[in-house]
C-alpha atoms as a PDB file:
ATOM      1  CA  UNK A   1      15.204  15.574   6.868  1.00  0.00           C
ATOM      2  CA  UNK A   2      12.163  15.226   4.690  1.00  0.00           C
ATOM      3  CA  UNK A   3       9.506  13.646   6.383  1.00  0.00           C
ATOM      4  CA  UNK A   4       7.970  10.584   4.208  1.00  0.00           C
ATOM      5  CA  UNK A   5       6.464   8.469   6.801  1.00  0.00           C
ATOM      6  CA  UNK A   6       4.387   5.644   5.140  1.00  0.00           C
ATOM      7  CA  UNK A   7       6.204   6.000   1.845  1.00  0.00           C
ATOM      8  CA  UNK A   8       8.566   4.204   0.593  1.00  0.00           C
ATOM      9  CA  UNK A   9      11.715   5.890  -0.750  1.00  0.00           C
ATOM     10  CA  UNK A  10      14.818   4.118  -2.728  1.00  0.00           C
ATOM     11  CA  UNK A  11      18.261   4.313  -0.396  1.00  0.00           C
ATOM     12  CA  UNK A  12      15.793   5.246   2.490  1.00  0.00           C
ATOM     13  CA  UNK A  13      13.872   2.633   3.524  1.00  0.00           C
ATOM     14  CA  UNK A  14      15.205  -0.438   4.374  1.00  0.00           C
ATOM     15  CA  UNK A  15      15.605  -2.646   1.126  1.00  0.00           C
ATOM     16  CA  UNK A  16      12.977  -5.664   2.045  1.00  0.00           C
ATOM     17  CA  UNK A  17      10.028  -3.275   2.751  1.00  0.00           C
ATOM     18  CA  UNK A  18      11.353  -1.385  -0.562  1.00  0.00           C
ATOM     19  CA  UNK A  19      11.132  -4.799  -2.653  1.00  0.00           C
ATOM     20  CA  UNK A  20       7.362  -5.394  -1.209  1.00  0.00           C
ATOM     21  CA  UNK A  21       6.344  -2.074  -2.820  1.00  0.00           C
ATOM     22  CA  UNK A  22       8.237  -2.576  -6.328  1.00  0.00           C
ATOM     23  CA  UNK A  23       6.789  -6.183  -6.461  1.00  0.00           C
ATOM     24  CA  UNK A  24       3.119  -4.710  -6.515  1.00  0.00           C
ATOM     25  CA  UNK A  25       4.614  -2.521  -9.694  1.00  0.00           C
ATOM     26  CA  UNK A  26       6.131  -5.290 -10.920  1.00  0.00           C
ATOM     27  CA  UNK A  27       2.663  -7.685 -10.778  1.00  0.00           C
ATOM     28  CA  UNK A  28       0.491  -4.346 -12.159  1.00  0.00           C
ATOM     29  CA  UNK A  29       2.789  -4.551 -15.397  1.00  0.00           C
ATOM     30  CA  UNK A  30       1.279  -7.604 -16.247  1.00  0.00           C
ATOM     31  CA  UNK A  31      -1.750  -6.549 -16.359  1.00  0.00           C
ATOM     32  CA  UNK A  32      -1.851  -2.454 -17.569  1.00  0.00           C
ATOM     33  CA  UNK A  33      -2.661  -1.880 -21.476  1.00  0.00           C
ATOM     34  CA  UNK A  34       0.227  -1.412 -23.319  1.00  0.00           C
ATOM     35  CA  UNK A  35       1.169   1.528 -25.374  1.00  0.00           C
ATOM     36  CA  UNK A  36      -1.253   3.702 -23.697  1.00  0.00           C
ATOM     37  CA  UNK A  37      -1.169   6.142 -20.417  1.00  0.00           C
ATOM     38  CA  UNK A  38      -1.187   4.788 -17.053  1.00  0.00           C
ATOM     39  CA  UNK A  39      -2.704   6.054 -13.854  1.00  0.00           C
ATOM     40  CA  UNK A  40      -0.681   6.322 -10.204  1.00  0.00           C
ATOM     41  CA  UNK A  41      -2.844   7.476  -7.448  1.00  0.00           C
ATOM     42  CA  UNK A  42      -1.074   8.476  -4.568  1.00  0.00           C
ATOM     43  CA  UNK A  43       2.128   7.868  -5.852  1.00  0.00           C
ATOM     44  CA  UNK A  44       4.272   8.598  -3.832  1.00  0.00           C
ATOM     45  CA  UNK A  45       8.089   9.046  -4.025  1.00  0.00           C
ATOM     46  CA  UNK A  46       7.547   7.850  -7.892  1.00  0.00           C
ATOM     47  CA  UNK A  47       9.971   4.501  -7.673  1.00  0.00           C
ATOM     48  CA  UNK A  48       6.917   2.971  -9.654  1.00  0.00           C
ATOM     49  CA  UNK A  49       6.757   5.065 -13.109  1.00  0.00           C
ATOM     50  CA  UNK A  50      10.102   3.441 -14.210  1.00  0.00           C
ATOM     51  CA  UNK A  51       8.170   0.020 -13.629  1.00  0.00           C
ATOM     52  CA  UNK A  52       5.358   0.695 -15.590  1.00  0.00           C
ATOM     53  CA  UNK A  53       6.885   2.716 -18.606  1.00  0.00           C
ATOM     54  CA  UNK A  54       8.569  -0.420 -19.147  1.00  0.00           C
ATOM     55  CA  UNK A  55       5.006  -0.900 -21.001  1.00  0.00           C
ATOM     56  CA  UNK A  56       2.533   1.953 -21.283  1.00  0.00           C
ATOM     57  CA  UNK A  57       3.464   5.057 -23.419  1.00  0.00           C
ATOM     58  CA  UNK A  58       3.295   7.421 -20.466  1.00  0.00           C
ATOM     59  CA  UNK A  59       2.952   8.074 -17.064  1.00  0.00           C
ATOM     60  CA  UNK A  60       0.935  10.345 -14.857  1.00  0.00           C
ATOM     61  CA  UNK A  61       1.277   9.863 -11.221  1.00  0.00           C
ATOM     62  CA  UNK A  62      -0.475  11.824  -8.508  1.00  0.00           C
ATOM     63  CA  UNK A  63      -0.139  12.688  -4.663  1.00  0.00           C
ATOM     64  CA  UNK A  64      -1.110  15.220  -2.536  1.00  0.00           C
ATOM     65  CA  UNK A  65       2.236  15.576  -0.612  1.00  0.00           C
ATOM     66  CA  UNK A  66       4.225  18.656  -2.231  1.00  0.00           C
ATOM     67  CA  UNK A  67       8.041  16.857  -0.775  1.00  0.00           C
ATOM     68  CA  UNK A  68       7.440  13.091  -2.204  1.00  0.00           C
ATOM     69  CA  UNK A  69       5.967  15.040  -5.872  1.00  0.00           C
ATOM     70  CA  UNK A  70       9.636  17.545  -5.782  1.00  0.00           C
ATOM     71  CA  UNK A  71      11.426  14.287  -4.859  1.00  0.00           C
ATOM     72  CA  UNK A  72       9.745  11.949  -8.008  1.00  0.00           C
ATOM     73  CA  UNK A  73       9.955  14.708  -9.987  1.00  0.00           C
ATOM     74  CA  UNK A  74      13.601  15.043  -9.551  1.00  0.00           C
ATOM     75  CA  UNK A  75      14.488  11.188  -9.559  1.00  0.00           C
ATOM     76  CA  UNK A  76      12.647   9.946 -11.769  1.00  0.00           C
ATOM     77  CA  UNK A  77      12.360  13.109 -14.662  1.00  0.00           C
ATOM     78  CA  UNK A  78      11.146  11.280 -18.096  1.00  0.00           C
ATOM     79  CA  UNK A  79       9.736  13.207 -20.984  1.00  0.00           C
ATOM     80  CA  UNK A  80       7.112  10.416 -20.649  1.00  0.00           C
ATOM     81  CA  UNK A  81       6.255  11.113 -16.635  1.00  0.00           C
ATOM     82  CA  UNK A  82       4.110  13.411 -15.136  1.00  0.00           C
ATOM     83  CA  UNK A  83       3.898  14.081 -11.193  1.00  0.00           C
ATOM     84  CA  UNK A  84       0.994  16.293 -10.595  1.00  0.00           C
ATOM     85  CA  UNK A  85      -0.786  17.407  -6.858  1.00  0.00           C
ATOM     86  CA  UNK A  86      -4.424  16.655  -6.844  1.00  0.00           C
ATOM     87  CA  UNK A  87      -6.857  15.438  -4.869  1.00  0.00           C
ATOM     88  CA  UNK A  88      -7.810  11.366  -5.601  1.00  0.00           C
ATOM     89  CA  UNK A  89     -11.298  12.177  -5.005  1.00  0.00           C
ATOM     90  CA  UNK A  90     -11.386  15.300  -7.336  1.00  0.00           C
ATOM     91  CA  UNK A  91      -9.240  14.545 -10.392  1.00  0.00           C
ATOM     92  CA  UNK A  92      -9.220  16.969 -13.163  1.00  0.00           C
ATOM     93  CA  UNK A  93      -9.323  14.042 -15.915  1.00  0.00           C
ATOM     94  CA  UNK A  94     -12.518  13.656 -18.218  1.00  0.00           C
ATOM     95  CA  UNK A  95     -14.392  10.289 -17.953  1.00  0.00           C
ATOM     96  CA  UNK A  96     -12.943   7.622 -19.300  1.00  0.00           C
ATOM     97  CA  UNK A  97      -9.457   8.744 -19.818  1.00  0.00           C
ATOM     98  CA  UNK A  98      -7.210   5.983 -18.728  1.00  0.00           C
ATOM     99  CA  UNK A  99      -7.572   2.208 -19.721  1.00  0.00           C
ATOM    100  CA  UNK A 100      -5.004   1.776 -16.737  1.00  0.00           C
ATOM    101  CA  UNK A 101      -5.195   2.766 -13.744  1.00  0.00           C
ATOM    102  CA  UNK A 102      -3.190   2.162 -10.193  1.00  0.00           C
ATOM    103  CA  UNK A 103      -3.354   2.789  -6.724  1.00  0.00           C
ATOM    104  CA  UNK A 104      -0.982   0.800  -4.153  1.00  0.00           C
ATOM    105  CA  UNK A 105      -1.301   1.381  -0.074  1.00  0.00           C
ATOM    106  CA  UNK A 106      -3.731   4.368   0.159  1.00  0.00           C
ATOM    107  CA  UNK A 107      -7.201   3.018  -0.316  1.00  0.00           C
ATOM    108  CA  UNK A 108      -6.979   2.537   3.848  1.00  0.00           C
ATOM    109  CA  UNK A 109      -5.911   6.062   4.117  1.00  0.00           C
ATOM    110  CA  UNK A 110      -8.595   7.675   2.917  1.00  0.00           C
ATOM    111  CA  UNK A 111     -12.012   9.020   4.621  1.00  0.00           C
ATOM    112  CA  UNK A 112     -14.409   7.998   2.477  1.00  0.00           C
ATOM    113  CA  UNK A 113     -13.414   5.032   0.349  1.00  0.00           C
ATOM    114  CA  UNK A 114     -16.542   5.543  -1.736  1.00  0.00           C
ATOM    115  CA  UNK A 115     -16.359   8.499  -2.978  1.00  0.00           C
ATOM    116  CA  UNK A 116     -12.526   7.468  -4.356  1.00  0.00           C
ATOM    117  CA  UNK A 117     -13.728   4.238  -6.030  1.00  0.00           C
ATOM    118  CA  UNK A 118     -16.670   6.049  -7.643  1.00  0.00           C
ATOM    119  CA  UNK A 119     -14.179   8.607  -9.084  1.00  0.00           C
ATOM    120  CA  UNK A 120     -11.644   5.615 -10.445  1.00  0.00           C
ATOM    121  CA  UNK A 121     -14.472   4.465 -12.123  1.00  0.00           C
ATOM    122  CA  UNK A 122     -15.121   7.748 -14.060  1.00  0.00           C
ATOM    123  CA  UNK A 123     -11.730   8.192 -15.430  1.00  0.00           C
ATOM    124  CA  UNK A 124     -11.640   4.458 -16.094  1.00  0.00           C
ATOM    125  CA  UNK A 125     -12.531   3.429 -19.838  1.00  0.00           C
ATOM    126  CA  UNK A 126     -15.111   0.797 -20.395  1.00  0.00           C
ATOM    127  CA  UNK A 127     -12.512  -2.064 -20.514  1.00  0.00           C
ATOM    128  CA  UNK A 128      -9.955  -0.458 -18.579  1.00  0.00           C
ATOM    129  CA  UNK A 129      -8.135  -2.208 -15.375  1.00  0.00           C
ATOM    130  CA  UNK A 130      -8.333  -0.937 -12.087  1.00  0.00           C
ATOM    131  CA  UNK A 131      -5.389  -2.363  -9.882  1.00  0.00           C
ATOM    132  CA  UNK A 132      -5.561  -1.912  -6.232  1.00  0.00           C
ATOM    133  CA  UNK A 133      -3.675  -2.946  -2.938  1.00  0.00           C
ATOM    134  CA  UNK A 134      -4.026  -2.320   0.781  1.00  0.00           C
ATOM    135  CA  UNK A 135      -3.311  -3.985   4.510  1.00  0.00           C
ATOM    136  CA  UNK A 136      -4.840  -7.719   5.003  1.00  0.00           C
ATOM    137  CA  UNK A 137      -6.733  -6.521   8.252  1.00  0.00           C
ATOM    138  CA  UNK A 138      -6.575 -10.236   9.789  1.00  0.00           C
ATOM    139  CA  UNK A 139      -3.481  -9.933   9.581  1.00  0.00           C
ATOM    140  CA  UNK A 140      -2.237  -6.174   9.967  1.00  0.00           C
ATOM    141  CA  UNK A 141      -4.823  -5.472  13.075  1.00  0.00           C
ATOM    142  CA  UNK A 142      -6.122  -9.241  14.332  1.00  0.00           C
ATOM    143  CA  UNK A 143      -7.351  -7.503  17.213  1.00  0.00           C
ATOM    144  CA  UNK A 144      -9.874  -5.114  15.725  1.00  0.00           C
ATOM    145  CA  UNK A 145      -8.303  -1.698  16.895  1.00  0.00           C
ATOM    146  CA  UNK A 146      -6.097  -0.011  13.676  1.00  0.00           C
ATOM    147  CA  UNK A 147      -2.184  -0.714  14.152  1.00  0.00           C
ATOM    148  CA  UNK A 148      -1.348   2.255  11.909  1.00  0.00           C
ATOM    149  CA  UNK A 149      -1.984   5.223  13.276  1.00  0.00           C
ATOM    150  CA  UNK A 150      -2.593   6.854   9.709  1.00  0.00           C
ATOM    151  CA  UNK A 151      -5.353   4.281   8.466  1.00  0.00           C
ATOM    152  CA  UNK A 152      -8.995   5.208   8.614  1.00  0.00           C
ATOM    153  CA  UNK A 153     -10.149   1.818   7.285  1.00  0.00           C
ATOM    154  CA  UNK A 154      -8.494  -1.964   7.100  1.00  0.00           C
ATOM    155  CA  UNK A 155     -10.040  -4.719   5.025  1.00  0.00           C
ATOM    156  CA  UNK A 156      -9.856  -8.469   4.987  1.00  0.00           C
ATOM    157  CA  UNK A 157     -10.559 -10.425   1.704  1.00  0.00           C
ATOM    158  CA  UNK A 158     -13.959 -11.225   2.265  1.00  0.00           C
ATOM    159  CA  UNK A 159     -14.731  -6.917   2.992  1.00  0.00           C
ATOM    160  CA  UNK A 160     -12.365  -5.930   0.381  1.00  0.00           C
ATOM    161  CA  UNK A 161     -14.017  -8.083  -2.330  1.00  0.00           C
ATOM    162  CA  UNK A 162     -17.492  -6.447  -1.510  1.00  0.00           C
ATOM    163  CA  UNK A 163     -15.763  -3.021  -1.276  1.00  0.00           C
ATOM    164  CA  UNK A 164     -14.533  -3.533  -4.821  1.00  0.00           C
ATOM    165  CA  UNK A 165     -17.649  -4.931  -6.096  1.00  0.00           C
ATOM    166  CA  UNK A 166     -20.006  -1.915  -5.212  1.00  0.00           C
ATOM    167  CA  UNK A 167     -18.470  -0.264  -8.171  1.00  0.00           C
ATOM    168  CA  UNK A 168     -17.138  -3.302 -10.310  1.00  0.00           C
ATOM    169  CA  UNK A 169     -18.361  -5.954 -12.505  1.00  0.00           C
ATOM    170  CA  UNK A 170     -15.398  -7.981 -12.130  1.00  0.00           C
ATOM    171  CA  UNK A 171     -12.982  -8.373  -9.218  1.00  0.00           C
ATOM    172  CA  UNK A 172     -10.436 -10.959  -8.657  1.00  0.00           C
ATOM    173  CA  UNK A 173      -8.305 -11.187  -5.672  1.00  0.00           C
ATOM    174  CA  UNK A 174      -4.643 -12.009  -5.199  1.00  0.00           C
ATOM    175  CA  UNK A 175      -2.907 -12.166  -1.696  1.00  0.00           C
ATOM    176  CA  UNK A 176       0.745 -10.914  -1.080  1.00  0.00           C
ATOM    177  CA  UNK A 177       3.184 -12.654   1.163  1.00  0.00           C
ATOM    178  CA  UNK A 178       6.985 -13.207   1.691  1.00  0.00           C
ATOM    179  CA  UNK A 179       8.880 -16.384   0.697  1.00  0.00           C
ATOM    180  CA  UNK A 180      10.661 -17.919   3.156  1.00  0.00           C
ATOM    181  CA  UNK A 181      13.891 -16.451   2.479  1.00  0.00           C
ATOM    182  CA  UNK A 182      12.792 -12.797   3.209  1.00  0.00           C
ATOM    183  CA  UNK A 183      10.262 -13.737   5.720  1.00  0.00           C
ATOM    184  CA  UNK A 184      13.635 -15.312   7.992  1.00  0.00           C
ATOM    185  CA  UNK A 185      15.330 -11.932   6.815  1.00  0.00           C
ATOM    186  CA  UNK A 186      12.924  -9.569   7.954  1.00  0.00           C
ATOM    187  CA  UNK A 187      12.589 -11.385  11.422  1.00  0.00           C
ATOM    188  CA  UNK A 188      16.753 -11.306  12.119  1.00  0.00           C
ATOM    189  CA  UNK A 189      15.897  -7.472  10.877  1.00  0.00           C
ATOM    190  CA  UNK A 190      13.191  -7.137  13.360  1.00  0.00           C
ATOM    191  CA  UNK A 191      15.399  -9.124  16.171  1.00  0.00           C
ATOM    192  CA  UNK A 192      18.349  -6.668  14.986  1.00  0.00           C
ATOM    193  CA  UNK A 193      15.922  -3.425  16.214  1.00  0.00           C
ATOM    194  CA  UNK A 194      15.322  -4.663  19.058  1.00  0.00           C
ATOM    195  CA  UNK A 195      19.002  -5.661  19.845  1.00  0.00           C
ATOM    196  CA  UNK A 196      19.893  -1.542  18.829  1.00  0.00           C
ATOM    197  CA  UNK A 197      16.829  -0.581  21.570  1.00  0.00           C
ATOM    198  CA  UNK A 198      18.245  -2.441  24.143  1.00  0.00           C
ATOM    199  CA  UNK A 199      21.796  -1.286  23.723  1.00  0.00           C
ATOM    200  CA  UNK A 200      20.043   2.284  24.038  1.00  0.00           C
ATOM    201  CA  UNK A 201      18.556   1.188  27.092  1.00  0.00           C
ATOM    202  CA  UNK A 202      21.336   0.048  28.387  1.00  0.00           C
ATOM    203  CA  UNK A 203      23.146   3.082  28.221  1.00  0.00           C
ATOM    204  CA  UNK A 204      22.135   5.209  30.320  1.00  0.00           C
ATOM    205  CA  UNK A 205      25.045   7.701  30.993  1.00  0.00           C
ATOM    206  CA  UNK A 206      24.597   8.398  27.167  1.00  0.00           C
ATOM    207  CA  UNK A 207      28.370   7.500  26.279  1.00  0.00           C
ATOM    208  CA  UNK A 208      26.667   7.403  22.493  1.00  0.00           C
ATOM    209  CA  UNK A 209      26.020  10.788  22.470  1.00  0.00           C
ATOM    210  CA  UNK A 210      30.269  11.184  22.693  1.00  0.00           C
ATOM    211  CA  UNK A 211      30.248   9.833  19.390  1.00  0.00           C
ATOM    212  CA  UNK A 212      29.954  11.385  15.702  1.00  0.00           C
ATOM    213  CA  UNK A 213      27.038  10.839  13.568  1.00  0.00           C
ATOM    214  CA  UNK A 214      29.255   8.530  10.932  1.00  0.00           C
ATOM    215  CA  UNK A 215      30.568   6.670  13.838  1.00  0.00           C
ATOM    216  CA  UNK A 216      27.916   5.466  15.816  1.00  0.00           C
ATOM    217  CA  UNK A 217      26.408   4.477  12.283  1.00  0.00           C
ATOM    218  CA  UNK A 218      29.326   2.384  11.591  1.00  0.00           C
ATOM    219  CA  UNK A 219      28.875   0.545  15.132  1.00  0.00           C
ATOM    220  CA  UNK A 220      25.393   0.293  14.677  1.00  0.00           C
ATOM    221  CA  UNK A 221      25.632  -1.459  11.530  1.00  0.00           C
ATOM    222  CA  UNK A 222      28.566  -3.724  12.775  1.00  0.00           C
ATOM    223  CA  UNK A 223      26.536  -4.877  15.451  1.00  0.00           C
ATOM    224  CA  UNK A 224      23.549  -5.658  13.382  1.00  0.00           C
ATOM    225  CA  UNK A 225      25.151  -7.156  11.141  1.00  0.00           C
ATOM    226  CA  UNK A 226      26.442  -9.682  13.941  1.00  0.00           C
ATOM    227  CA  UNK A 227      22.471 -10.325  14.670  1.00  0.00           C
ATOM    228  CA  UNK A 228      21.785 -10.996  11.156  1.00  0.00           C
ATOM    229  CA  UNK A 229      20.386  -7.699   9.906  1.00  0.00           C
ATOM    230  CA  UNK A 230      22.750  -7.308   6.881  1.00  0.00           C
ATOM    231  CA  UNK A 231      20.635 -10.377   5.142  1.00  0.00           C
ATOM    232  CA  UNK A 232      17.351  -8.743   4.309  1.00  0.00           C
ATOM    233  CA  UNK A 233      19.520  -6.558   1.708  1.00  0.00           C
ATOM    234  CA  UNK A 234      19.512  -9.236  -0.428  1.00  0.00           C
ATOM    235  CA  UNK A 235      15.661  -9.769  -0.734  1.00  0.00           C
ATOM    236  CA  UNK A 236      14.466  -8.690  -4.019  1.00  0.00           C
ATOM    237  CA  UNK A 237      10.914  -8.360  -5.664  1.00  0.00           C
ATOM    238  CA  UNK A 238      10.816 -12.303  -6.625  1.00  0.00           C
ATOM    239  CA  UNK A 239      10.749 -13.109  -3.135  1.00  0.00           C
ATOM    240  CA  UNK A 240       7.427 -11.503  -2.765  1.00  0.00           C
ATOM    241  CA  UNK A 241       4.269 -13.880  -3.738  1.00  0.00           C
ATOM    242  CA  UNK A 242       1.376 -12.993  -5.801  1.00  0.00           C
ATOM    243  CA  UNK A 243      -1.380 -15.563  -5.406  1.00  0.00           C
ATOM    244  CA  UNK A 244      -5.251 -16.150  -4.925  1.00  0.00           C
ATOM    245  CA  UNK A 245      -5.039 -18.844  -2.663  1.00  0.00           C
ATOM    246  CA  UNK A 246      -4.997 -18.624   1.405  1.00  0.00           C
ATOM    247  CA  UNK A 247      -5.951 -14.816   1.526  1.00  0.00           C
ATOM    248  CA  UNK A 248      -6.745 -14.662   4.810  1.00  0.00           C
ATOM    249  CA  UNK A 249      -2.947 -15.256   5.658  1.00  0.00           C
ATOM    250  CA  UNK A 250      -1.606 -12.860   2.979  1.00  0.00           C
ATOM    251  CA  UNK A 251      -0.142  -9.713   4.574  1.00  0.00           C
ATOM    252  CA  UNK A 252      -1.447  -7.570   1.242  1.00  0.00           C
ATOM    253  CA  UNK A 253      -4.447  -7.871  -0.471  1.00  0.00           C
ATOM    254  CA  UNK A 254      -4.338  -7.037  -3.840  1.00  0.00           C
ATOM    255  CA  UNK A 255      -7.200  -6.849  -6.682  1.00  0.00           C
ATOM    256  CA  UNK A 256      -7.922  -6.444 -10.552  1.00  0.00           C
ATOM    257  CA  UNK A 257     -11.747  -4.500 -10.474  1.00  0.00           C
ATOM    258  CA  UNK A 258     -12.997  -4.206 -14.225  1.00  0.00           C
ATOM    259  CA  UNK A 259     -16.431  -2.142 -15.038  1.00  0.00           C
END
């Protein structure tokens, strides 16, 4: 199986952590130039370029993973999409070539955040819109140490802002965070896991392993469906908040930078 850990993928991951990533598409909409050719960086599986050709002419999105480019390029073809491999900190394009531009979850990825935001800034145009997400640190790692073992660098608001404003004029700040409908979803999700885990634990002659693939799914599901886990599948992208108050208790930060 193709390995996209960290990505988000449509009829892959499960459907509440799917509508957290389409509602940051869904919020950059608002604000890219219309009629003109927007920016991904790193993105991804390509779910967003159907978002955002909804109002710019065309769409170039970039990643440096070979299987999530051969899977956008194949679900999401569109005379008006590009999915190209490059490097974020070494893009091809000549200054000032994109009046939007987007990157979502990667910013904490990198190794030098710098050198990225310095190169955003070339492509961008004088008035162009830079619109960028990553992890709330209070809230992702409280403690200090990294949860995710494939970030380099977390933020909070406050180091985010300053981040940001090393390379632009303007920055405003918006905070992402579930409603209380799919913030009770994802926990009888969460509570589901952890009801499948102990049922593995529990069976320790491995009777499961008698079973076919298709049937163990089907008693999987049945079970978690008993614990509630059939509810988060009907979040959707409305029940994820965009606002500038509270950041420090927003899960996602997420900011419009400006030259």
């Amino acid at each position: 199986m193709t390995n996209f850990t960290e990505r988000a993928v449509p009829t892959i991951t499960a459907n509440f952590l799917m509508q957290e990533a389409v509602a940051r598409y869904v919020f950059a909409k608002k604000y890219i130039s219309a009629h003109k050719t927007v920016l991904d960086l790193a993105c991804g599986t390509g779910y967003g370029s159907q978002i955002l050709l909804k109002k710019s002419n065309s769409y170039i999105g970039i990643d440096i993973n070979d299987e999530a480019l051969s899977y956008a390029q194949k679900k999401y073809a569109n005379p008006n999409a590009s999915f190209l491999k490059m490097d974020v900190n070494d893009l091809i394009f000549k200054n000032h070539s994109f009046e939007s531009v987007v990157a979502f979850e990667m910013i904490e990825h990198l190794e030098n955040q710098h050198t990225f935001l310095k190169e955003v800034s070339r492509v961008l145009t004088p008035k162009g819109v830079f619109i960028v997400s990553t992890p709330n640190r209070l809230i992702q790692s409280p403690n200090g140490k990294l949860m995710s073992p494939y970030h380099t660098k977390e933020y909070s608001p406050e180091e985010f802002r300053r981040l940001l404003k090393k390379h632009f004029s303007q920055v405003t700040t918006y905070g992402q965070r579930k409603s209380k409908k799919a913030l009770q979803s994802v926990n009888k999700f969460m509570f589901s896991q952890k009801v499948r885990q102990a049922l593995v634990d529990i069976d320790v002659l491995k009777f499961r392993k008698l079973l076919d693939g298709d049937t163990k799914e089907f008693v999987w599901k049945y079970v978690g469906n008993l614990v509630g886990r059939k509810e988060q599948e009907h979040v959707t992208k409305s029940d994820y908040i965009m606002s500038k108050n509270n950041l420090d208790s927003a899960e996602y930060l997420i900011a419009l930078c400006k030259k």
